[in-house]
C-alpha atoms as a PDB file:
ATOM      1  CA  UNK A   1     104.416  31.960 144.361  1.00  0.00           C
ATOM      2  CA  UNK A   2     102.239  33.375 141.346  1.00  0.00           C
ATOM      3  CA  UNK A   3      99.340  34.573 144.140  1.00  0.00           C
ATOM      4  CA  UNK A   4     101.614  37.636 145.371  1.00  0.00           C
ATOM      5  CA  UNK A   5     101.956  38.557 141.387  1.00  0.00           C
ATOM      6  CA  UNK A   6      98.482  38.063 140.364  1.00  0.00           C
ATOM      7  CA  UNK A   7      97.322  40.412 143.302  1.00  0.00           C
ATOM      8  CA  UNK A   8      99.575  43.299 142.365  1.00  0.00           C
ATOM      9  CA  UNK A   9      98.408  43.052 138.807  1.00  0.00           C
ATOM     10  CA  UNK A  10      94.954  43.223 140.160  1.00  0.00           C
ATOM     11  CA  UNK A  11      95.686  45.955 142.225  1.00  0.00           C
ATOM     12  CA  UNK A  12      97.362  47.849 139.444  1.00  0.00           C
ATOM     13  CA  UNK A  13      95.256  47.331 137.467  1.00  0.00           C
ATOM     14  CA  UNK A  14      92.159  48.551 139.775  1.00  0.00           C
ATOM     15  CA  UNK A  15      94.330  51.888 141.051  1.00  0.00           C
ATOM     16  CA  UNK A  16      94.657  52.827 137.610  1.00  0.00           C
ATOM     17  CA  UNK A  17      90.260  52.699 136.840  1.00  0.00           C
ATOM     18  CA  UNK A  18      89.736  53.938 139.849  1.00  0.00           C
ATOM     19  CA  UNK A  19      91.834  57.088 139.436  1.00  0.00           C
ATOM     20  CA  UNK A  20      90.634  57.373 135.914  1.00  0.00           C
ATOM     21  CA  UNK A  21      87.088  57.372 136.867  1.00  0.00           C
ATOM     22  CA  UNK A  22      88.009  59.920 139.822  1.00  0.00           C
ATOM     23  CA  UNK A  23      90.033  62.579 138.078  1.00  0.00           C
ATOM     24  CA  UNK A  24      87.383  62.051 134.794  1.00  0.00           C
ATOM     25  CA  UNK A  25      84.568  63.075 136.779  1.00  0.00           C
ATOM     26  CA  UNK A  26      86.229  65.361 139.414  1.00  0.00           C
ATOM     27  CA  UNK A  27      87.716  67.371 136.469  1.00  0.00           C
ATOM     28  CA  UNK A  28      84.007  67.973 134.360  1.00  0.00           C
ATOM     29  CA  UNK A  29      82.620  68.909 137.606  1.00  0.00           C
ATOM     30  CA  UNK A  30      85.321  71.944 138.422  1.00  0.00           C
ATOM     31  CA  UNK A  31      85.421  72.714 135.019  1.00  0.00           C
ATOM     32  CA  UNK A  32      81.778  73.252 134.600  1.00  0.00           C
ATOM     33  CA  UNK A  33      81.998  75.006 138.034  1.00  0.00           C
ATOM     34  CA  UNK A  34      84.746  77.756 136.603  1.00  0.00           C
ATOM     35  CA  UNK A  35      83.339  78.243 133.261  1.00  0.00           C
ATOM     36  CA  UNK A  36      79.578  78.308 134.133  1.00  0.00           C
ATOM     37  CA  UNK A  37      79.605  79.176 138.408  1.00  0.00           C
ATOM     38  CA  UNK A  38      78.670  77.335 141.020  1.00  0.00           C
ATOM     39  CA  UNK A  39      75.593  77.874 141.270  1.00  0.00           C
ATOM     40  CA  UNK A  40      74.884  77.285 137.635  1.00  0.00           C
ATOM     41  CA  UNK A  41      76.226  73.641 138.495  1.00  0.00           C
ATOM     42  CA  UNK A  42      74.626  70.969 139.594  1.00  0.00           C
ATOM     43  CA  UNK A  43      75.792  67.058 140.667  1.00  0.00           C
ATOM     44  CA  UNK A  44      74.587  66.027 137.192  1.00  0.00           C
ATOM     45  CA  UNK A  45      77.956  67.640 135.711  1.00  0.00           C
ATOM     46  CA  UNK A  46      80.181  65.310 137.605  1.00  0.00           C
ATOM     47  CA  UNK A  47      78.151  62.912 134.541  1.00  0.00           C
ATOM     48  CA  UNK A  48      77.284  59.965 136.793  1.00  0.00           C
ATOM     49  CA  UNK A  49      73.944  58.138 135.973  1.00  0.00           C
ATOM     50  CA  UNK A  50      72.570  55.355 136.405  1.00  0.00           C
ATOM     51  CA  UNK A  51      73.186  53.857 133.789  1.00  0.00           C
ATOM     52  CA  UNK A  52      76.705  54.945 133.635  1.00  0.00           C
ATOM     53  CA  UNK A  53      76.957  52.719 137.657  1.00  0.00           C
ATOM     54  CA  UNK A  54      75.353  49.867 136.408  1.00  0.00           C
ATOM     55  CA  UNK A  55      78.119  50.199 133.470  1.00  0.00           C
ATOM     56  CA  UNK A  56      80.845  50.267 135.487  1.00  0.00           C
ATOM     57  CA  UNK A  57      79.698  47.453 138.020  1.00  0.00           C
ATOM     58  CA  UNK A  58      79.633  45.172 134.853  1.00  0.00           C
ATOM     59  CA  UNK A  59      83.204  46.224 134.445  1.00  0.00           C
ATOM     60  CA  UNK A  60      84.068  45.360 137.564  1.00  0.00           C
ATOM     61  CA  UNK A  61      82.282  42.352 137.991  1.00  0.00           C
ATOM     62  CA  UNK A  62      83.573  41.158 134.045  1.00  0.00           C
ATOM     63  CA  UNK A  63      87.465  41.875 135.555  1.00  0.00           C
ATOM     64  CA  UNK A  64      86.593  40.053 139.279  1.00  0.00           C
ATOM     65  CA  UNK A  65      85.285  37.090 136.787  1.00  0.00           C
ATOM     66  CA  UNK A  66      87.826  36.737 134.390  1.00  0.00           C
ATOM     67  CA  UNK A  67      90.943  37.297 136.807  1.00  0.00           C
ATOM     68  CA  UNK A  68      89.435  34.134 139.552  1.00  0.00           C
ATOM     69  CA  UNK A  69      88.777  31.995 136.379  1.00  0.00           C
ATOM     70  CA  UNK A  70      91.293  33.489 133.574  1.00  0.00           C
ATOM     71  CA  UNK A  71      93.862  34.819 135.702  1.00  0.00           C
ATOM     72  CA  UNK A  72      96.288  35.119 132.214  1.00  0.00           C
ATOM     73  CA  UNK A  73      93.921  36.895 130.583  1.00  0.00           C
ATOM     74  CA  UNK A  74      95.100  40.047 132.876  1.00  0.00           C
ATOM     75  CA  UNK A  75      98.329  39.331 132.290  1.00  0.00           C
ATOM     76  CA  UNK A  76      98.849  41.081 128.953  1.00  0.00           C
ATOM     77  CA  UNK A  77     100.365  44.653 129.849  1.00  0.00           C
ATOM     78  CA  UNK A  78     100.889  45.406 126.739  1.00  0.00           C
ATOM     79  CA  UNK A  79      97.123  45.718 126.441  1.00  0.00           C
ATOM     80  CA  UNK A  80      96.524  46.806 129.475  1.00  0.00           C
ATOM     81  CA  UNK A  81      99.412  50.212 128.572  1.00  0.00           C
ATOM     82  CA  UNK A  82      97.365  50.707 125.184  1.00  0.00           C
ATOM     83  CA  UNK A  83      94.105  51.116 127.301  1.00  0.00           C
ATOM     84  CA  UNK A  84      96.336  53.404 129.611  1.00  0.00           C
ATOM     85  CA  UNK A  85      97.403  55.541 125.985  1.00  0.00           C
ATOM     86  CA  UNK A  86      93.940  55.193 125.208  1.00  0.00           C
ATOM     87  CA  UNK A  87      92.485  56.955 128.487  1.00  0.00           C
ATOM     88  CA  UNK A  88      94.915  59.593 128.703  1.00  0.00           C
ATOM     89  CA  UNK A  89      94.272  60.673 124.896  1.00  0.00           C
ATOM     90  CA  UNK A  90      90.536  60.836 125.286  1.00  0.00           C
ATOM     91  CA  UNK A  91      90.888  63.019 128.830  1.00  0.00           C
ATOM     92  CA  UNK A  92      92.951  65.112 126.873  1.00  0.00           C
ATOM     93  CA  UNK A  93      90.767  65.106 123.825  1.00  0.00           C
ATOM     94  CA  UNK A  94      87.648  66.023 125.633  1.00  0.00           C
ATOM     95  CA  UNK A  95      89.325  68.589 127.918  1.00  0.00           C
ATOM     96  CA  UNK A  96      90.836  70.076 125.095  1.00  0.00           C
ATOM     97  CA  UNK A  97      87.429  70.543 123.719  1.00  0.00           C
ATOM     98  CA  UNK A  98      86.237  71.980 127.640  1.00  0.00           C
ATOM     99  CA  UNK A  99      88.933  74.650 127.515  1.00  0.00           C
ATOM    100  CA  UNK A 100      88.379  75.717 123.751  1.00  0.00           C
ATOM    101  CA  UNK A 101      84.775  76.414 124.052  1.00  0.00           C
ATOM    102  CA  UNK A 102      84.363  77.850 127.457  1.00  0.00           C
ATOM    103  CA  UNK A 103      81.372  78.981 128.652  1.00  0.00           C
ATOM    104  CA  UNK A 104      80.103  77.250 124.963  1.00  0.00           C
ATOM    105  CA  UNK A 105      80.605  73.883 126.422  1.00  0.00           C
ATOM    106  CA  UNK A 106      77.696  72.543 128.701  1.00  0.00           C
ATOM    107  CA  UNK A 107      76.787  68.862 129.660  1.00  0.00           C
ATOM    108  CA  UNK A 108      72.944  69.449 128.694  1.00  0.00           C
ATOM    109  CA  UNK A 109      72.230  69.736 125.336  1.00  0.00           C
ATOM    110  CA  UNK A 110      70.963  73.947 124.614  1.00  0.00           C
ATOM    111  CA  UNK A 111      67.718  73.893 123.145  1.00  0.00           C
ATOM    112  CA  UNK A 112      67.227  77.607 123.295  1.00  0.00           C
ATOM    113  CA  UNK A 113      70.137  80.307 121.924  1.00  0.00           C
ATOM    114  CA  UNK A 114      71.918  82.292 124.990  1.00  0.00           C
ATOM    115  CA  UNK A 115      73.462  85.453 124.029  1.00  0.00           C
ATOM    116  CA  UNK A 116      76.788  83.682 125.180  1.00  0.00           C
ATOM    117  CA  UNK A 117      76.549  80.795 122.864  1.00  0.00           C
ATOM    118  CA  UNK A 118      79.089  80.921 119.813  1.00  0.00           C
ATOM    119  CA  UNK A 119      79.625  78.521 117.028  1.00  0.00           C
ATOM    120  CA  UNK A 120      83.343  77.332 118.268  1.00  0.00           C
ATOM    121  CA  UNK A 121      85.567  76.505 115.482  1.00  0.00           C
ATOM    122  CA  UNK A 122      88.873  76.915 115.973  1.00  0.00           C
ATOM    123  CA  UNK A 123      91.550  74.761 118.178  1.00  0.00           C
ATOM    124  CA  UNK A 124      90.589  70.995 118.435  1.00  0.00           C
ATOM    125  CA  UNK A 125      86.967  71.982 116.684  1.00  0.00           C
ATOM    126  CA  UNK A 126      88.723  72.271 113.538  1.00  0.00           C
ATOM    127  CA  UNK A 127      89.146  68.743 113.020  1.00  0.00           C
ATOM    128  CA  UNK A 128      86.528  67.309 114.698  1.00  0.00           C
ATOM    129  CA  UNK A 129      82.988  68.873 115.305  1.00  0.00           C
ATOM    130  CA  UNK A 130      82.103  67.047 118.740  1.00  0.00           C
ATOM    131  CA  UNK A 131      86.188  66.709 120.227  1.00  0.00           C
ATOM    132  CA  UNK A 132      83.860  66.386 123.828  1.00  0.00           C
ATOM    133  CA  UNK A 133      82.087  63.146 122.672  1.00  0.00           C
ATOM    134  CA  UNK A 134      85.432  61.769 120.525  1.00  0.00           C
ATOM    135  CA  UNK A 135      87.592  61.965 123.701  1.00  0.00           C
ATOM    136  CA  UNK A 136      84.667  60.445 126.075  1.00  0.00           C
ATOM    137  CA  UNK A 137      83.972  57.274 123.273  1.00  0.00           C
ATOM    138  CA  UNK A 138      88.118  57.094 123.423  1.00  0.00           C
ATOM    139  CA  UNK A 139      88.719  57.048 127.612  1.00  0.00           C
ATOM    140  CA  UNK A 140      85.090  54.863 127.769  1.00  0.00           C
ATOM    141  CA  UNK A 141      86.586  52.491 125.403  1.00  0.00           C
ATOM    142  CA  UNK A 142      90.515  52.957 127.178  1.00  0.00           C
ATOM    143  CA  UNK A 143      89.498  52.187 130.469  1.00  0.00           C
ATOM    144  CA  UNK A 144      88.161  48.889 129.003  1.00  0.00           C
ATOM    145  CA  UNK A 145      91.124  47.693 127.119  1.00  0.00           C
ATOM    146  CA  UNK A 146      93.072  49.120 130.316  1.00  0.00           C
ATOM    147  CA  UNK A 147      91.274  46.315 132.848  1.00  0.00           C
ATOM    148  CA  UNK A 148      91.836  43.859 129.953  1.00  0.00           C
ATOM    149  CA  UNK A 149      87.899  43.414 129.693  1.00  0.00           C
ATOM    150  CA  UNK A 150      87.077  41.968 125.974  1.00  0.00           C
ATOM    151  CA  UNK A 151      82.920  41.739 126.341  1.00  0.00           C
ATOM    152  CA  UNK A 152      82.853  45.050 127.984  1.00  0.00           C
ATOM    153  CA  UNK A 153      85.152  46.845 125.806  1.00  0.00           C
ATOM    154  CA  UNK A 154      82.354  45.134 123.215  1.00  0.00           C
ATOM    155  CA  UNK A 155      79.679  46.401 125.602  1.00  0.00           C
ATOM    156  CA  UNK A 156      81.138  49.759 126.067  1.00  0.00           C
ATOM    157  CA  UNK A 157      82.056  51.036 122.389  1.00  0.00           C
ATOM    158  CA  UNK A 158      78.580  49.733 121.281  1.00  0.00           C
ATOM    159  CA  UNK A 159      76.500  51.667 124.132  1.00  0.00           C
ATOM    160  CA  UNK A 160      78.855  54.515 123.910  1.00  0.00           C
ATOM    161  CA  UNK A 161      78.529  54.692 119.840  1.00  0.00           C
ATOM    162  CA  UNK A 162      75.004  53.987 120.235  1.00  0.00           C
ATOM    163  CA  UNK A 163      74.218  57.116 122.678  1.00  0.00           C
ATOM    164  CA  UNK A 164      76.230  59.800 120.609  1.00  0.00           C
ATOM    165  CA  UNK A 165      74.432  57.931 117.213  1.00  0.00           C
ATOM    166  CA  UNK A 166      71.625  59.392 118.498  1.00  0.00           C
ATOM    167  CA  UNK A 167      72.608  62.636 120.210  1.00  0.00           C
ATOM    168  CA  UNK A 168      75.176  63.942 117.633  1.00  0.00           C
ATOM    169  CA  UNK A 169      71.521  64.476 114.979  1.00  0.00           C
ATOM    170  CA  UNK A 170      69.440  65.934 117.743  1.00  0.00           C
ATOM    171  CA  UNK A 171      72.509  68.587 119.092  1.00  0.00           C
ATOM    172  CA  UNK A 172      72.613  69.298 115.415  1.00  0.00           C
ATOM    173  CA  UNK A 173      69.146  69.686 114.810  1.00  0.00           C
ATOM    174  CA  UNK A 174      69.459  73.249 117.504  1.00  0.00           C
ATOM    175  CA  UNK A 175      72.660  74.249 116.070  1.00  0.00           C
ATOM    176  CA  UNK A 176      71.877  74.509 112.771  1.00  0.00           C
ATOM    177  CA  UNK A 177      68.772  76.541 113.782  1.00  0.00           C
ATOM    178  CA  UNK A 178      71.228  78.904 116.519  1.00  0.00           C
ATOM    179  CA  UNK A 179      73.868  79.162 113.214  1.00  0.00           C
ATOM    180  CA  UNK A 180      72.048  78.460 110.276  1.00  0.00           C
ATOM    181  CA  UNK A 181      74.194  78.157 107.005  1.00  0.00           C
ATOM    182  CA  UNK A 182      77.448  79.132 108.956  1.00  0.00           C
ATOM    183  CA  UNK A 183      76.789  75.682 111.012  1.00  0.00           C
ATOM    184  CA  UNK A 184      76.047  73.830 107.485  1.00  0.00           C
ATOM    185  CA  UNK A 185      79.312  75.199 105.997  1.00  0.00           C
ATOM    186  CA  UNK A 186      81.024  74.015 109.162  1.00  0.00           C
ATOM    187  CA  UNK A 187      79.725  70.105 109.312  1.00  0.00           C
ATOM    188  CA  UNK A 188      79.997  70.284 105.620  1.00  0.00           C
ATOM    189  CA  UNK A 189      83.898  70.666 106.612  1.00  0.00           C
ATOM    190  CA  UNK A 190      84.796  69.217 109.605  1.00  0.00           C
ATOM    191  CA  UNK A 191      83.894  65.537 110.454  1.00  0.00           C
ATOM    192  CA  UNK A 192      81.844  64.393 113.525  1.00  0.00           C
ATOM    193  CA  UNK A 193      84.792  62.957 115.438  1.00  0.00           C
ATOM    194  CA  UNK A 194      82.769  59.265 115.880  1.00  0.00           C
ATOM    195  CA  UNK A 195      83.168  56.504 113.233  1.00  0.00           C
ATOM    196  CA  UNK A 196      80.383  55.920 111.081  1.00  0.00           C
ATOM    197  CA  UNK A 197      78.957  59.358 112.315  1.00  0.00           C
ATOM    198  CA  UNK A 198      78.081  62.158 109.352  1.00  0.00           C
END
């Protein structure tokens, strides 16, 4: 009687990652293609490494676990919907941050100034310097609390935190030479959009 249950949760559950992770990627991918041209785009905007796989299979393998042996622990939707909240809020956060900056916005860190590089500070950059990185540490996070997966949400916000702990100083290290004081005035402002992030 509970096996028919169990299953749908599971497959819930599973429909809802999986068409997180599709339209997540799918979306960067055409939105770096109309901002920056297709041939200006390569398969390392739909943001897929190997790192990010082995990630993900952990997930997976953490939510296969815990449902055979912990079938309960699934069981709390209530979790589960904040995860859901959680996911949508970062996609919209990040693409927010997509569609503000335009042709600004690119999935490689710019080392050298382009002509059609501006210092975006308006819309969602008002309140939050890096909206891109807030709303992907927010969905990364979501998709964990979504599949009810305590160690990797632990596993997640850490590596996640970790990698834009990092990145945030070296992005800023260009951008304050592209915009100088204007840049400085700006981060003075506006926080980074992580926790624990200047």
């Amino acid at each position: 009687m509970l096996i028919v249950p169990m299953a749908s949760t599971a497959s819930w559950h599973l429909l809802e990652f999986l068409v997180a992770i599709i339209f997540f990627h799918s979306s960067e991918y055409m939105l770096a293609i109309f901002f920056h041209g297709q041939s200006s785009v390569t398969l390392s905007s739909l943001l897929i490494s190997q790192h990010y796989v082995i990630a993900m299979t952990c997930a997976l393998l953490e939510y296969a676990i815990e449902f055979h042996f912990f079938p309960s622990l699934k069981e709390h939707w209530s979790v589960s919907n904040i995860g859901l909240m959680m996911v949508l809020f970062g996609e919209f956060i990040r693409k927010a941050a997509i569609l503000t900056a335009g042709r600004s916005f690119t999935h490689m860190i710019r080392r050298y100034y382009a002509d059609d590089h501006e210092l975006i500070t308006h819309g969602i950059y008002r309140f939050v310097r890096h909206p891109g990185y807030s709303g992907f540490f927010i969905w990364a996070a979501g998709t964990q609390v979504m599949l009810c997966n305590p160690v990797s949400f632990i596993g997640f916000v850490a590596v996640v935190w970790r990698f834009f702990y990092t990145r945030i100083p070296y992005e800023e290290f260009f951008l304050r030479q592209f915009f100088g004081s204007l840049y400085a005035e700006y981060a003075r402002r506006v926080p980074s959009g992580l926790p624990f992030v200047k």
